[in-house]
C-alpha atoms as a PDB file:
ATOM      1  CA  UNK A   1       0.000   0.000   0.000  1.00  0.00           C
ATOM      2  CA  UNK A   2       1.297   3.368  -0.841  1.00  0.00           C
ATOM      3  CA  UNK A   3       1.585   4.471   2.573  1.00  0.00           C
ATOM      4  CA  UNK A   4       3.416   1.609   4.295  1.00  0.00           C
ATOM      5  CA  UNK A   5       0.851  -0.128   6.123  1.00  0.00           C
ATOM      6  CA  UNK A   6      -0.583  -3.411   5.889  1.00  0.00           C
ATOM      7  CA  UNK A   7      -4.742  -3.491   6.066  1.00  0.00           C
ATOM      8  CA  UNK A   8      -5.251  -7.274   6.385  1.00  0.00           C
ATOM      9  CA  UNK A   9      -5.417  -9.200   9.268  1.00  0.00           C
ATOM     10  CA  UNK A  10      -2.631 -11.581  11.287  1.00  0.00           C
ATOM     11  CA  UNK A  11      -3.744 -15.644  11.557  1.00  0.00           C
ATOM     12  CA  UNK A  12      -2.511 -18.361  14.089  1.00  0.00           C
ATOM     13  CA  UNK A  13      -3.569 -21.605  14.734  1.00  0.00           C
ATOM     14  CA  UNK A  14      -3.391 -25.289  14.801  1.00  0.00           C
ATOM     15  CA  UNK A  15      -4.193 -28.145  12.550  1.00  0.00           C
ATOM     16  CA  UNK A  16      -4.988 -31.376  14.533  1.00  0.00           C
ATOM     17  CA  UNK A  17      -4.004 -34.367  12.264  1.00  0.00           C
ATOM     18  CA  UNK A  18      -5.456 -32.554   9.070  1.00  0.00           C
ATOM     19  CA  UNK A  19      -8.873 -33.185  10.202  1.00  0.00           C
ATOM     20  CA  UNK A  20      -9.900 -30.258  12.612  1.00  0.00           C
ATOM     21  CA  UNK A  21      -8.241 -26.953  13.084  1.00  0.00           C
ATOM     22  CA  UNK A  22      -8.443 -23.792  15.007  1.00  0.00           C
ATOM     23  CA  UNK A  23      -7.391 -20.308  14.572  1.00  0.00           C
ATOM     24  CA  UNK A  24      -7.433 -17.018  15.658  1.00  0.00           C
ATOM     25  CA  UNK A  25      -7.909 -13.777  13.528  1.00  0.00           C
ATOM     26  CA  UNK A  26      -6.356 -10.126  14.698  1.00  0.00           C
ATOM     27  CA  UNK A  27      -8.843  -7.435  13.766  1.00  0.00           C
ATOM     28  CA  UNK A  28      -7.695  -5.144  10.904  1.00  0.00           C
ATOM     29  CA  UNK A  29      -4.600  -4.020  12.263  1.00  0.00           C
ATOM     30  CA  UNK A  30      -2.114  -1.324  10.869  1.00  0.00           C
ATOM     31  CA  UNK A  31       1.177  -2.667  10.685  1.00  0.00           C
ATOM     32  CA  UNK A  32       3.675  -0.870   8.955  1.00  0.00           C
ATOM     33  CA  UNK A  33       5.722  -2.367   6.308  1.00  0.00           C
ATOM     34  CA  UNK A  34       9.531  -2.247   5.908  1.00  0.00           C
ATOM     35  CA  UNK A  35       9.570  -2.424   9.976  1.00  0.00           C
ATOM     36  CA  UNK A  36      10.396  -5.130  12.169  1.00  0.00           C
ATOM     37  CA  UNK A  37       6.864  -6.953  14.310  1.00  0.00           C
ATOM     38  CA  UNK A  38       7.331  -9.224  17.061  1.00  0.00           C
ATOM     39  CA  UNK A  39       4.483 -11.967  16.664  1.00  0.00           C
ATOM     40  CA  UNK A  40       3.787 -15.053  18.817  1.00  0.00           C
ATOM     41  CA  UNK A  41       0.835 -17.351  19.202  1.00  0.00           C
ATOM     42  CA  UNK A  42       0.297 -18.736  22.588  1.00  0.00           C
ATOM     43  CA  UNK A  43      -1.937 -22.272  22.444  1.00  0.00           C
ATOM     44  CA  UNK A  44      -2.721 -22.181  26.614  1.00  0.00           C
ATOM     45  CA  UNK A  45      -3.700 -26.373  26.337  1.00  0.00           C
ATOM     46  CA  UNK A  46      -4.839 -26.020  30.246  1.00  0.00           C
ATOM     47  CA  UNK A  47      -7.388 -23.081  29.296  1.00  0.00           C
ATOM     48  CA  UNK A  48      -8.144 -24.175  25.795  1.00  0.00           C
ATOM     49  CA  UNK A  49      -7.453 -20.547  24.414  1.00  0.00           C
ATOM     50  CA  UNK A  50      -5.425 -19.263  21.265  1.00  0.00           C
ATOM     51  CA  UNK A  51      -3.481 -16.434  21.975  1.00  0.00           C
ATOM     52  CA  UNK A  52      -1.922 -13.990  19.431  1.00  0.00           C
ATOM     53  CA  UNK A  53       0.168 -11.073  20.393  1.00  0.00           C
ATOM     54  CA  UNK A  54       1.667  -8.435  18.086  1.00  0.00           C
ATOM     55  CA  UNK A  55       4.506  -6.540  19.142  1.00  0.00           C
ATOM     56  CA  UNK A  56       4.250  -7.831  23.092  1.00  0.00           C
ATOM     57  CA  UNK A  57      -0.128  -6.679  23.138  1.00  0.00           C
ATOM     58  CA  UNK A  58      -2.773  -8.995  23.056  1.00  0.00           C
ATOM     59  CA  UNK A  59      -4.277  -8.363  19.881  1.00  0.00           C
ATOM     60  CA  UNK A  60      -6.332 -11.527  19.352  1.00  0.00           C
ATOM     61  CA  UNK A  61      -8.194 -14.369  21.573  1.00  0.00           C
ATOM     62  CA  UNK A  62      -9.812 -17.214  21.014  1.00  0.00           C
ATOM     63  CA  UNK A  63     -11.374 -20.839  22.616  1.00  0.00           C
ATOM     64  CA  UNK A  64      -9.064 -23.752  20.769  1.00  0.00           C
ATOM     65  CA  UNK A  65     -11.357 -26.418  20.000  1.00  0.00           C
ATOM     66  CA  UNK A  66      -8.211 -28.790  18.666  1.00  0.00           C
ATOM     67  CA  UNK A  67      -8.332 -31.759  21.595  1.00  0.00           C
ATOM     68  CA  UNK A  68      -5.571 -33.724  20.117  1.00  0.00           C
ATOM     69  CA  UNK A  69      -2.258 -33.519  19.453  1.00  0.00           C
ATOM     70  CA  UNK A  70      -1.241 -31.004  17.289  1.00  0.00           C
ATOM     71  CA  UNK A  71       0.802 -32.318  13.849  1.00  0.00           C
ATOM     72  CA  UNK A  72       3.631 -30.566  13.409  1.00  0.00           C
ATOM     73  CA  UNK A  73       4.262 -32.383   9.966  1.00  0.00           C
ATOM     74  CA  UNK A  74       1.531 -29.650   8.794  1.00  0.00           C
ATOM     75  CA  UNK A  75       2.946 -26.603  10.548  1.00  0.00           C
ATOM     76  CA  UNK A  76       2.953 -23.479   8.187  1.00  0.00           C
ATOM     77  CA  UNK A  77       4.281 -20.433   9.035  1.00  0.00           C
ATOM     78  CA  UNK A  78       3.695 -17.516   6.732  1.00  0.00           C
ATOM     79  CA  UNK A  79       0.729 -19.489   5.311  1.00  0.00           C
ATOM     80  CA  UNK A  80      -2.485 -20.647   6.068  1.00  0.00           C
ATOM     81  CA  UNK A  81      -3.105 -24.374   6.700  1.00  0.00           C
ATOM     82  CA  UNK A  82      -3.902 -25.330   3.357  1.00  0.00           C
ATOM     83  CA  UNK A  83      -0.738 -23.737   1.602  1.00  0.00           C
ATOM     84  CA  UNK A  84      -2.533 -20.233   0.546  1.00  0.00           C
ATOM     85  CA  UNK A  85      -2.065 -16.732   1.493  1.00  0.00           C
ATOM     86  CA  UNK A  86       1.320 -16.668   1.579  1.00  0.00           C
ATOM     87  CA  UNK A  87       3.546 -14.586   3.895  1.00  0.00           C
ATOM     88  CA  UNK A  88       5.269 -11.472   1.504  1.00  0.00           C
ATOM     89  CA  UNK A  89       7.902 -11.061   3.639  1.00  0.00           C
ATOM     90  CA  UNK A  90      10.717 -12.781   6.035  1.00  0.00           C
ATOM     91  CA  UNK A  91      10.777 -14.611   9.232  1.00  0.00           C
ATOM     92  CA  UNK A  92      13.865 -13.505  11.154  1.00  0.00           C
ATOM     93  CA  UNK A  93      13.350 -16.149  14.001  1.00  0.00           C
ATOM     94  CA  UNK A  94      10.825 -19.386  15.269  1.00  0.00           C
ATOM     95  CA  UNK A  95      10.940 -20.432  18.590  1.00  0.00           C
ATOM     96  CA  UNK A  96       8.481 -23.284  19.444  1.00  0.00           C
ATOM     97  CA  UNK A  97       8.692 -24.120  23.313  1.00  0.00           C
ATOM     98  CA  UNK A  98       6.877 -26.677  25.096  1.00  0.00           C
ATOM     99  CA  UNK A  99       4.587 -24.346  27.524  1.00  0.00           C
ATOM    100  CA  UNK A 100       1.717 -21.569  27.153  1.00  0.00           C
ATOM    101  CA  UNK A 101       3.878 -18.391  27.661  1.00  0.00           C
ATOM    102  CA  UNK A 102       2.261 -15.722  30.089  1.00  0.00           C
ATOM    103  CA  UNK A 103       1.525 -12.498  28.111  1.00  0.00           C
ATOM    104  CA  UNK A 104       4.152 -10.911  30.866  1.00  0.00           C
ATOM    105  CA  UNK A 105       6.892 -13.171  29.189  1.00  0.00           C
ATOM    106  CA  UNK A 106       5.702 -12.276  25.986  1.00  0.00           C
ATOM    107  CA  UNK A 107       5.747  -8.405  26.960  1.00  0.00           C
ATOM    108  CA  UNK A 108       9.508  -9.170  28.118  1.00  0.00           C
ATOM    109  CA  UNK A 109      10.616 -11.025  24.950  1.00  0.00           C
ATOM    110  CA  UNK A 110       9.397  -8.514  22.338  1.00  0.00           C
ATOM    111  CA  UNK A 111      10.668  -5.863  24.530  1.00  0.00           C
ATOM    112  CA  UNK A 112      14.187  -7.759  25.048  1.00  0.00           C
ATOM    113  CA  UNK A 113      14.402  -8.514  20.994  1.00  0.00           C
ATOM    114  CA  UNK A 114      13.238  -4.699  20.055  1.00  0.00           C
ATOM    115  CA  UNK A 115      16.138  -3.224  21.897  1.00  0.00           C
ATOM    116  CA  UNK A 116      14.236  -1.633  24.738  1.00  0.00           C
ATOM    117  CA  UNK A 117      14.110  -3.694  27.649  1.00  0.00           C
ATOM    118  CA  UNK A 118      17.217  -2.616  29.216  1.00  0.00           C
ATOM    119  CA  UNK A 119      18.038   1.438  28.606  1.00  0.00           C
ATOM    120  CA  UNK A 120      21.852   2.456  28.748  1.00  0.00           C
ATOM    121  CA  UNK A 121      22.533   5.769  30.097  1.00  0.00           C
ATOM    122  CA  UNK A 122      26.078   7.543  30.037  1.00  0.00           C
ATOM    123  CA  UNK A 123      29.279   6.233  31.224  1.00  0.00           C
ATOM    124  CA  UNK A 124      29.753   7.220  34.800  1.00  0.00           C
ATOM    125  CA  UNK A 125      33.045   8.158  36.068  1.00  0.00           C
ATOM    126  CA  UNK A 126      34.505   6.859  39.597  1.00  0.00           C
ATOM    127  CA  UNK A 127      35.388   9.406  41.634  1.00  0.00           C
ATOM    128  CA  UNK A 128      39.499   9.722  42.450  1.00  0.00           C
END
């Protein structure tokens, strides 16, 4: 788009085995293009919710419906399940842990990986 944002919407979610999925959908947001976005999707197993966070916010919700195991032989990222609506961009890192991270820990990370979770001020002198 001419002025550097993206109008469509951000999609996360799992495929159980091919035969049932769930996802969650961001509402419209207004990313800019040519910048850097932090984006995770939290699957919380113990609460059944789908979590997706954009730049450390909560900017989507969802209940996950998926009861089995998910098959990671059909994980897509920058796609949608079936192959379409391809990502137009990069992916600069994946991380795929093993527990539902809080949205505090999410906070931190994007925080930590933008540069601004530890400020620098100037170099202090010791006194002689």
């Amino acid at each position: 788009m001419p002025d550097g944002t993206l109008s469509g919407t951000l999609r996360g979610g799992v495929d159980c085995n091919n035969f049932s999925g769930v996802a969650v959908d961001t509402p419209t947001p207004a990313i800019q293009t040519e910048q850097w976005h932090h984006v995770a999707l939290v699957v919380d197993r113990a609460a059944d919710i789908l979590r997706l966070f954009v730049d450390g916010e909560l900017a989507a919700e969802t209940v996950n419906t998926v009861t089995g195991p998910a098959d990671l032989g059909a994980a897509r990222i920058g796609a949608s399940f079936d192959g379409s609506h391809k990502l137009t961009g990069m992916v600069d890192e994946l991380r795929i842990a093993q527990v539902a991270r809080s949205a505090d820990w999410i906070d931190a990370e994007h925080a930590n990986l933008a540069g601004t979770l530890v400020q620098l001020g100037t170099v202090e002198q010791q006194p002689r």
